[in-house]
Protein backbone atom coordinates (compact mmCIF):
# COMPACT_ATOMS: atom_id res chain seq x y z
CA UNK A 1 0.00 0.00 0.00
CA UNK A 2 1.76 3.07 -1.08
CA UNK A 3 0.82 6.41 0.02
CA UNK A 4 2.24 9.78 1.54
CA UNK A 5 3.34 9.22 5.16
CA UNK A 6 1.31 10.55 7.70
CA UNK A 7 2.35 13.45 8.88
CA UNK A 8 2.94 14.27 12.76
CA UNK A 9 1.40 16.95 14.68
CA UNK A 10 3.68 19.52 15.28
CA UNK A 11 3.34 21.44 18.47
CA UNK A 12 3.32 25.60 18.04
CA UNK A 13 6.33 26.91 18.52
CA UNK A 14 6.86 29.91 20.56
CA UNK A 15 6.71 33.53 19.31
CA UNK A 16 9.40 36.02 19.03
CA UNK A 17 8.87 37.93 21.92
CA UNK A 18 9.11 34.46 24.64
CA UNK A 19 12.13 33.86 23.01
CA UNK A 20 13.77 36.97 23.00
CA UNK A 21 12.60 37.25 26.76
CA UNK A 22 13.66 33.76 27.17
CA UNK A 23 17.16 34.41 25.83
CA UNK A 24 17.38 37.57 27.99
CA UNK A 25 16.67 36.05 31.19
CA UNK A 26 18.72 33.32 30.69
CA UNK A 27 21.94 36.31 30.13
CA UNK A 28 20.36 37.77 33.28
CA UNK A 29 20.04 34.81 35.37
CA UNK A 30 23.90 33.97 34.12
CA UNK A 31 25.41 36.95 35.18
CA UNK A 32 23.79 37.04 38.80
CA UNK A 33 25.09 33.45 39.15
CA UNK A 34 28.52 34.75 38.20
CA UNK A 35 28.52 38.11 40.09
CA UNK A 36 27.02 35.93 43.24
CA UNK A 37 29.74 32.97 43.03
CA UNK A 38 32.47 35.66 42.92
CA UNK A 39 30.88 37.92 45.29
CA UNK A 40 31.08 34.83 48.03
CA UNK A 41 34.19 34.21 47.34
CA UNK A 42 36.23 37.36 47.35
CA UNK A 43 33.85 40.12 48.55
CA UNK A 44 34.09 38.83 52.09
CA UNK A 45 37.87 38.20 52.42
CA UNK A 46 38.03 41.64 51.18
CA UNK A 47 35.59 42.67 54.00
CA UNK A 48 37.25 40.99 57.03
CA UNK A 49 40.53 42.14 55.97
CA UNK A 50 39.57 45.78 56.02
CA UNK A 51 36.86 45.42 59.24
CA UNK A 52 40.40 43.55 60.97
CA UNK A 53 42.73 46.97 59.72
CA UNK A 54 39.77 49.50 61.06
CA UNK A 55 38.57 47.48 64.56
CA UNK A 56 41.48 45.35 64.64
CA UNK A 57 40.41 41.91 66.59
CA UNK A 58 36.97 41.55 66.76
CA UNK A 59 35.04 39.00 69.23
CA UNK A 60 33.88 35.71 67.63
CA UNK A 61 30.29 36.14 68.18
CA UNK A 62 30.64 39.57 66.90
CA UNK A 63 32.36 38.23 63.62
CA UNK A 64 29.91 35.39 63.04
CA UNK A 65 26.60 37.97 63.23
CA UNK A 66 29.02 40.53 60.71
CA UNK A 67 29.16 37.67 58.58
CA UNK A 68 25.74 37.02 58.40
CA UNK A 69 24.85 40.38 58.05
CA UNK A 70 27.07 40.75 54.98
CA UNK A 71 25.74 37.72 53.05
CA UNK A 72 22.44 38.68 53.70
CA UNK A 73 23.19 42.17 52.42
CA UNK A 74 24.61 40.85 48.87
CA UNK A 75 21.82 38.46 48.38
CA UNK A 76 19.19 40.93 49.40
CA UNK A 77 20.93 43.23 46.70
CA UNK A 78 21.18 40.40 44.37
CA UNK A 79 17.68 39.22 44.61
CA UNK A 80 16.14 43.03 43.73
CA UNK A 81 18.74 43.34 41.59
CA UNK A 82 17.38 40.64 39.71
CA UNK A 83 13.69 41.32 39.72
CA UNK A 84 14.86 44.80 38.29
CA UNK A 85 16.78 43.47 35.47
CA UNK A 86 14.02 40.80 34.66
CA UNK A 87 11.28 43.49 34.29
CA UNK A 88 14.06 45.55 32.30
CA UNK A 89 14.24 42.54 30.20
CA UNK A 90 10.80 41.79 29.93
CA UNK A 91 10.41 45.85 29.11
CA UNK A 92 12.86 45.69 26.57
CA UNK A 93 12.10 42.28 24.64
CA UNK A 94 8.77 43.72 24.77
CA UNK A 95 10.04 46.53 22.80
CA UNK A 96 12.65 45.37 20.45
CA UNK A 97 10.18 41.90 19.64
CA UNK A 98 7.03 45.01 18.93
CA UNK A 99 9.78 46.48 16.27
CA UNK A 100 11.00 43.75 15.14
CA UNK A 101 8.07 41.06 14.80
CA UNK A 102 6.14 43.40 12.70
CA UNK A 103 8.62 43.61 9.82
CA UNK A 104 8.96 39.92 9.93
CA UNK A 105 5.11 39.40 9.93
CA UNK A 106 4.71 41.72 7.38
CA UNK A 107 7.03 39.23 5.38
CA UNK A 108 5.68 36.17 6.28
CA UNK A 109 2.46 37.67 5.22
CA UNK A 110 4.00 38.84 2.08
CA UNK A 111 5.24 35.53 0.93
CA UNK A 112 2.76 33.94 1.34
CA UNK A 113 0.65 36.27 -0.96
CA UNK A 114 3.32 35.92 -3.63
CA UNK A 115 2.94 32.37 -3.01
CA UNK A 116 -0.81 32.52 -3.70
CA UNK A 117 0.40 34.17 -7.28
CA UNK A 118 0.26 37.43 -6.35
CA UNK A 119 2.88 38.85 -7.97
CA UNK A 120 2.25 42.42 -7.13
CA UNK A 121 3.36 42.15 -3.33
CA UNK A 122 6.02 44.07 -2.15
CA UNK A 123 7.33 45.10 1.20
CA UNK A 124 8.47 48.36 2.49
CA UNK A 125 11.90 49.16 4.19
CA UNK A 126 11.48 47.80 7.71
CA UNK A 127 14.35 50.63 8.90
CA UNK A 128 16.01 48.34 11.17
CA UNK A 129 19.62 48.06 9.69
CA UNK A 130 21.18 47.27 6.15
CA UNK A 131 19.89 43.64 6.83
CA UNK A 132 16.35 44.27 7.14
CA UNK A 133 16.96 46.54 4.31
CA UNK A 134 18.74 43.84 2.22
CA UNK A 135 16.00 41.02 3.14
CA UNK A 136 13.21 43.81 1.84
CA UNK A 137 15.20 44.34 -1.23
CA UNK A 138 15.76 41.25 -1.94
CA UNK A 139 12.25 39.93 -1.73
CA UNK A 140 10.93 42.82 -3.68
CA UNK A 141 13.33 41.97 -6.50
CA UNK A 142 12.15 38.60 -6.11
CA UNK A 143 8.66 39.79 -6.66
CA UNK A 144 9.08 41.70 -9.29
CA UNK A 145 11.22 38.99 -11.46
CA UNK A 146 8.29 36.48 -10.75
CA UNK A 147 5.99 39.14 -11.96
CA UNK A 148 8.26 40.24 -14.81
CA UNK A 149 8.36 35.73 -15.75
CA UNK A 150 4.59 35.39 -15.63
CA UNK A 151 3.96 38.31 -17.97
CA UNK A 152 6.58 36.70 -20.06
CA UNK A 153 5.01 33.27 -19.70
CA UNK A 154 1.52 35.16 -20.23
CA UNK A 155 2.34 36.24 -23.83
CA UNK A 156 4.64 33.19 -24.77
CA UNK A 157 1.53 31.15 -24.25
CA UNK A 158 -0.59 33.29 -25.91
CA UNK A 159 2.01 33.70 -28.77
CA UNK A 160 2.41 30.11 -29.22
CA UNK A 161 -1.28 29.34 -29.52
CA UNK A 162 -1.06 32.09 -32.38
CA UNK A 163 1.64 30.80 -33.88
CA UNK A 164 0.13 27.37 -33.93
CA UNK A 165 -2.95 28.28 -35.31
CA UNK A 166 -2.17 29.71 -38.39
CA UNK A 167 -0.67 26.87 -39.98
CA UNK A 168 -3.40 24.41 -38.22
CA UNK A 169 -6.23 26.98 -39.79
CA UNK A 170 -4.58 26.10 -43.37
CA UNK A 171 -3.75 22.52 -43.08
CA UNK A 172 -7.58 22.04 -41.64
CA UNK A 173 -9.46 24.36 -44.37
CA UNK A 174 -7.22 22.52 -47.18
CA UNK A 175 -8.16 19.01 -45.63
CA UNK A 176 -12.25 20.52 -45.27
CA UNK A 177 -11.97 21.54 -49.10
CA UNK A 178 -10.70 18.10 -50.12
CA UNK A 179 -12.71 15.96 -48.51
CA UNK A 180 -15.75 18.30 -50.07
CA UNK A 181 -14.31 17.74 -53.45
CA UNK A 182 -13.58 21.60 -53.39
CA UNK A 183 -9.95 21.47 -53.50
CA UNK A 184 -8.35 18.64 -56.01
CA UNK A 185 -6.09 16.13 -54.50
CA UNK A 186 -2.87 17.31 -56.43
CA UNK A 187 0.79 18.15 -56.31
CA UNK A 188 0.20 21.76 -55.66
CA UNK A 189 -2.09 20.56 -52.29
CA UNK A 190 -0.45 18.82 -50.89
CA UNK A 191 2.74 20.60 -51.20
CA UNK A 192 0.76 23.14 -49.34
CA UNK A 193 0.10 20.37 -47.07
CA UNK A 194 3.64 19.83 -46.61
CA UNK A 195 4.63 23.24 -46.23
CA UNK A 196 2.64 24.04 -43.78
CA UNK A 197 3.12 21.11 -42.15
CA UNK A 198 6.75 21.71 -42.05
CA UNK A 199 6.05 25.23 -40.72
CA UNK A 200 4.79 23.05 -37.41
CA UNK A 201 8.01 21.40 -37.63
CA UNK A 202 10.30 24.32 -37.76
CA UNK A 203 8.25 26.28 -35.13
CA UNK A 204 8.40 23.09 -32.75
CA UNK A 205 12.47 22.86 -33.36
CA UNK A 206 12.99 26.66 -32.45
CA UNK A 207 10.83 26.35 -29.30
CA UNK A 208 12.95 23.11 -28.00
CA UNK A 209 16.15 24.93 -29.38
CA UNK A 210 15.48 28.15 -27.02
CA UNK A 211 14.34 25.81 -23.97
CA UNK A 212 17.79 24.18 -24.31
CA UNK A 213 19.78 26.78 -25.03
CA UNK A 214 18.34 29.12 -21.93
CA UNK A 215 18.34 26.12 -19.90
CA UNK A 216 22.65 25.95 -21.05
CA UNK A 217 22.19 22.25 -22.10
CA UNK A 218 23.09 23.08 -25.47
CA UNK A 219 26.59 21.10 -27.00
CA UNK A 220 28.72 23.96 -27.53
CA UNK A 221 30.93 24.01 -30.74
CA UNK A 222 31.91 26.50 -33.64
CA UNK A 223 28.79 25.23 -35.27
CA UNK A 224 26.30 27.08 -32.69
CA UNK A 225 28.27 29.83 -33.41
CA UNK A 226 28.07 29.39 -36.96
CA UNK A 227 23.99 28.98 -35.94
CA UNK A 228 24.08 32.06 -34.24
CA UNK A 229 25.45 34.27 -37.12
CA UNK A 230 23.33 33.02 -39.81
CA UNK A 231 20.59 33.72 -37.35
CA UNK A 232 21.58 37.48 -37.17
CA UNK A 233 22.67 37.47 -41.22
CA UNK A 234 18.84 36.12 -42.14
CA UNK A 235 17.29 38.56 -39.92
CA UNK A 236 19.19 41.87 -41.39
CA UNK A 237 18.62 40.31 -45.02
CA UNK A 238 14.85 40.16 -44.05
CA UNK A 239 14.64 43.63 -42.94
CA UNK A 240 16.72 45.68 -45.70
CA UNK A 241 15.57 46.01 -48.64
CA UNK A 242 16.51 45.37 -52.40
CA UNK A 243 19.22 47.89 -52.80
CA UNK A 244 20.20 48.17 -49.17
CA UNK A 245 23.56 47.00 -47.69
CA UNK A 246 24.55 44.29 -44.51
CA UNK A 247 28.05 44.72 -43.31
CA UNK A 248 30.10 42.04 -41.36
CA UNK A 249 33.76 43.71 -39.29
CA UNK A 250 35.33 41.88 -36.53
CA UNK A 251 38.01 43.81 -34.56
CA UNK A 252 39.99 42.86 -31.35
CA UNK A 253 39.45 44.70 -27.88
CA UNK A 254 40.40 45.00 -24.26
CA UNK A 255 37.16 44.86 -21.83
CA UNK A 256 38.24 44.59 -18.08
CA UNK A 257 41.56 43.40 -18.45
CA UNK A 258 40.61 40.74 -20.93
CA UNK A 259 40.92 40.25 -24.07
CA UNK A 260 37.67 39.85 -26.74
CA UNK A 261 36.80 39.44 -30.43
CA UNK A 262 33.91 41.60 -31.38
CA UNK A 263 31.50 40.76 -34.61
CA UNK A 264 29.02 43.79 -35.54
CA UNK A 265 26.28 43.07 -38.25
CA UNK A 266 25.07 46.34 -39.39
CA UNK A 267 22.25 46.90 -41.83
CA UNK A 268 20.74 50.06 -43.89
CA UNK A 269 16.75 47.99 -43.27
CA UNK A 270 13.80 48.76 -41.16
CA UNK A 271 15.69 49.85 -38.14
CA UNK A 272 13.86 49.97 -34.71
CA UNK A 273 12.85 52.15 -31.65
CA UNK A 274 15.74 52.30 -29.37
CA UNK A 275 13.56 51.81 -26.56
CA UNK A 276 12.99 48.30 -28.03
CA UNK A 277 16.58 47.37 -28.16
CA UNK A 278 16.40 44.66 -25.25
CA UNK A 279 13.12 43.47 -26.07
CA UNK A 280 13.97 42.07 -29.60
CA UNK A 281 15.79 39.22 -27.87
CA UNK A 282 12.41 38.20 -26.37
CA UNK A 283 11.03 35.06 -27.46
CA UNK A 284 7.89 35.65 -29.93
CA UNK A 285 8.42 39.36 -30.23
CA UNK A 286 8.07 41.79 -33.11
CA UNK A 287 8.73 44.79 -33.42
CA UNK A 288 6.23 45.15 -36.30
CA UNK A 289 2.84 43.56 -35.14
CA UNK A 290 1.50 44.36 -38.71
CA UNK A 291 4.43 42.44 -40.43
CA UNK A 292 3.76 39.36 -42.42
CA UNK A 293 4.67 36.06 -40.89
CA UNK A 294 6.44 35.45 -44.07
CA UNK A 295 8.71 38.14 -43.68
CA UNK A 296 8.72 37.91 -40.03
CA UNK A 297 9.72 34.52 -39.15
CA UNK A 298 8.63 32.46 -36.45
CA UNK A 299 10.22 35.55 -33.70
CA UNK A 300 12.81 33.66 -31.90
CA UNK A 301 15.56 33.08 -33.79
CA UNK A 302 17.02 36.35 -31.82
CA UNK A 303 16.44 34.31 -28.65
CA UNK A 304 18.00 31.48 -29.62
CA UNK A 305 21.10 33.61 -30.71
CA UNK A 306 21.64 35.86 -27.42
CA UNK A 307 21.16 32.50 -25.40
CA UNK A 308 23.77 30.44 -27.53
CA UNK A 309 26.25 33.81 -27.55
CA UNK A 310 25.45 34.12 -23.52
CA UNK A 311 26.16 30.34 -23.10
CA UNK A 312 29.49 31.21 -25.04
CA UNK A 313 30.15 33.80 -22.22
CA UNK A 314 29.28 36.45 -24.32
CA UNK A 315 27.30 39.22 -25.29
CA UNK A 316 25.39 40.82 -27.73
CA UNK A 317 23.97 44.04 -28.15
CA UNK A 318 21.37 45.49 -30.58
CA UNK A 319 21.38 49.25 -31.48
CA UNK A 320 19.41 51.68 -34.23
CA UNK A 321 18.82 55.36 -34.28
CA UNK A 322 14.76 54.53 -35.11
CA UNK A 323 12.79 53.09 -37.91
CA UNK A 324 14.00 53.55 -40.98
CA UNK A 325 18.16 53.97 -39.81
CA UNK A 326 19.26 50.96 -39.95
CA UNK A 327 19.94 48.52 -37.43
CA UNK A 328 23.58 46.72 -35.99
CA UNK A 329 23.98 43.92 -33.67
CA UNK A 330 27.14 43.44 -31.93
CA UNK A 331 28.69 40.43 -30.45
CA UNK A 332 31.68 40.11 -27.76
CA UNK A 333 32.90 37.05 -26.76
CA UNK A 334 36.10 36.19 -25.22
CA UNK A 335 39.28 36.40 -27.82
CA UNK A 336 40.47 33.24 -26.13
């Protein structure tokens, strides 16, 4: 019989504020159990020595009710002096646990709202210290890449479906048409057929291509290079026009003390906003929603390019002065 385990009850654990109360009146109760030990010990050779130098020899009876007297005094003293530094303990943890437990609430609270799939959840700058500050930061970040990925996922998914459905539309309609007798059974159909068809096939290649090559399980070897510069060729040959120009120029460089080789592909096509520079690399994305598929291409060969060149530990950066300026894409990897 398999099964999950069953799980054990777990008892509730103390709050913040026992413990911290907890942990101060254990450092209280420690150092009266010091000062105490050493205050039997030394205080009252130190007191007969200087009762003997002021009253010089002093009946027994008389000694034995000082001697009393004196250990009663230190742990009469002791005693309050305890109480007082319990309920200064208690005042305190009561305080610092009140500053502190509401940051950390707010937190717990927090996470568990982004865990819900609330991706809008942020926290605010508990002021308690750069590590408060850091947590806060931190988890805000957090939230806003897992808001930033769910948008992303958002519009891949809804990308994807349109990207299927076009070629599904046509291969369904042309199937439809031939089985009313509509659309003949010939060469010319079913090379449609197979085009589209094929069309499935390419888009279903890029999408596994990207997964592995963001995921860095790619094989890397001069021929993903070679992938990712025909990937950057075909796109400036689809965006300049009969009569425009592509240029290839490599050069050496120094970049933090290293050595790199830098490619730049520069076109005199479309061009883009400049505000759209980082986008381009995004999987599925256009900069012209009105373009043709055709002349589009399935939107992610970019992607699969920045993650092979990234993969490569390199970079690659995409520049144009605005539509109709051109465009240039430049690579750095490392010379060596």
């Amino acid at each position: 019989m398999t099964g999950t385990p069953p799980t054990r009850p777990t008892r509730p654990s103390p709050g913040l504020g026992l413990r911290l109360f907890a942990a101060m009146g254990l450092v209280v109760l420690a150092g009266a159990s010091t000062l105490l030990i050493v205050a039997l010990l030394v205080a009252p050779q130190v007191f007969h020595t200087h009762l003997r130098m002021a009253l010089g020899t002093i009946p027994t009876a008389t000694q034995q009710h000082v001697d009393e007297a004196f250990a009663n005094s230190i742990l009469l003293s002791l005693a309050m002096a305890v109480v007082v530094a319990l309920i200064a303990a208690l005042t305190v943890t009561w305080l610092v646990s009140r500053r502190i437990a509401a940051p950390v609430a707010d937190l717990a609270a927090a996470a568990a709202r982004l865990a819900a799939g609330h991706y809008d959840t942020w926290v605010p700058e508990p002021g308690l210290g750069t590590e408060f500050a850091a947590l806060a930061a931190s988890f805000n970040t957090m939230a806003g890449r897992l808001a930033a990925t769910e948008q992303v996922r958002q519009r891949l998914l809804a990308d994807l479906a349109h990207e299927l459905r076009t070629p599904l539309a046509s291969i369904e309609a042309s199937l439809e048409a031939i089985a009313d007798g509509v659309l003949p059974a010939a060469d010319a159909t079913w090379a449609a057929l197979a085009e589209q068809t094929a069309r499935l096939d390419r888009l279903v290649d890029d999408i596994a291509a990207v997964s592995h090559a963001e995921e860095r399980t790619l094989h890397l070897d001069p021929h993903r290079l070679a992938e990712a510069l025909a990937n950057l060729l075909d796109n400036a040959l689809r965006h300049t026009p009969p009569g425009g120009q592509v240029t290839i120029s490599t050069h050496r460089d120094r970049q933090l003390g290293h050595d790199v080789a830098r490619l730049v592909i520069t076109d005199t096509g479309e061009g883009f906003p400049p505000t759209e520079a980082e986008r381009l690399f995004e999987r599925f994305y256009r900069t012209d929603a009105a373009r043709t598929h055709r002349d589009a291409g399935s939107g992610i060969g970019l992607t699969i390019t920045k993650a092979i060149i990234n993969a490569h530990h390199g970079t690659i950066r995409a520049h144009s002065s605005g539509p109709g300026h051109g465009a240039a894409f430049t690579i750095t990897l490392p010379a060596s």
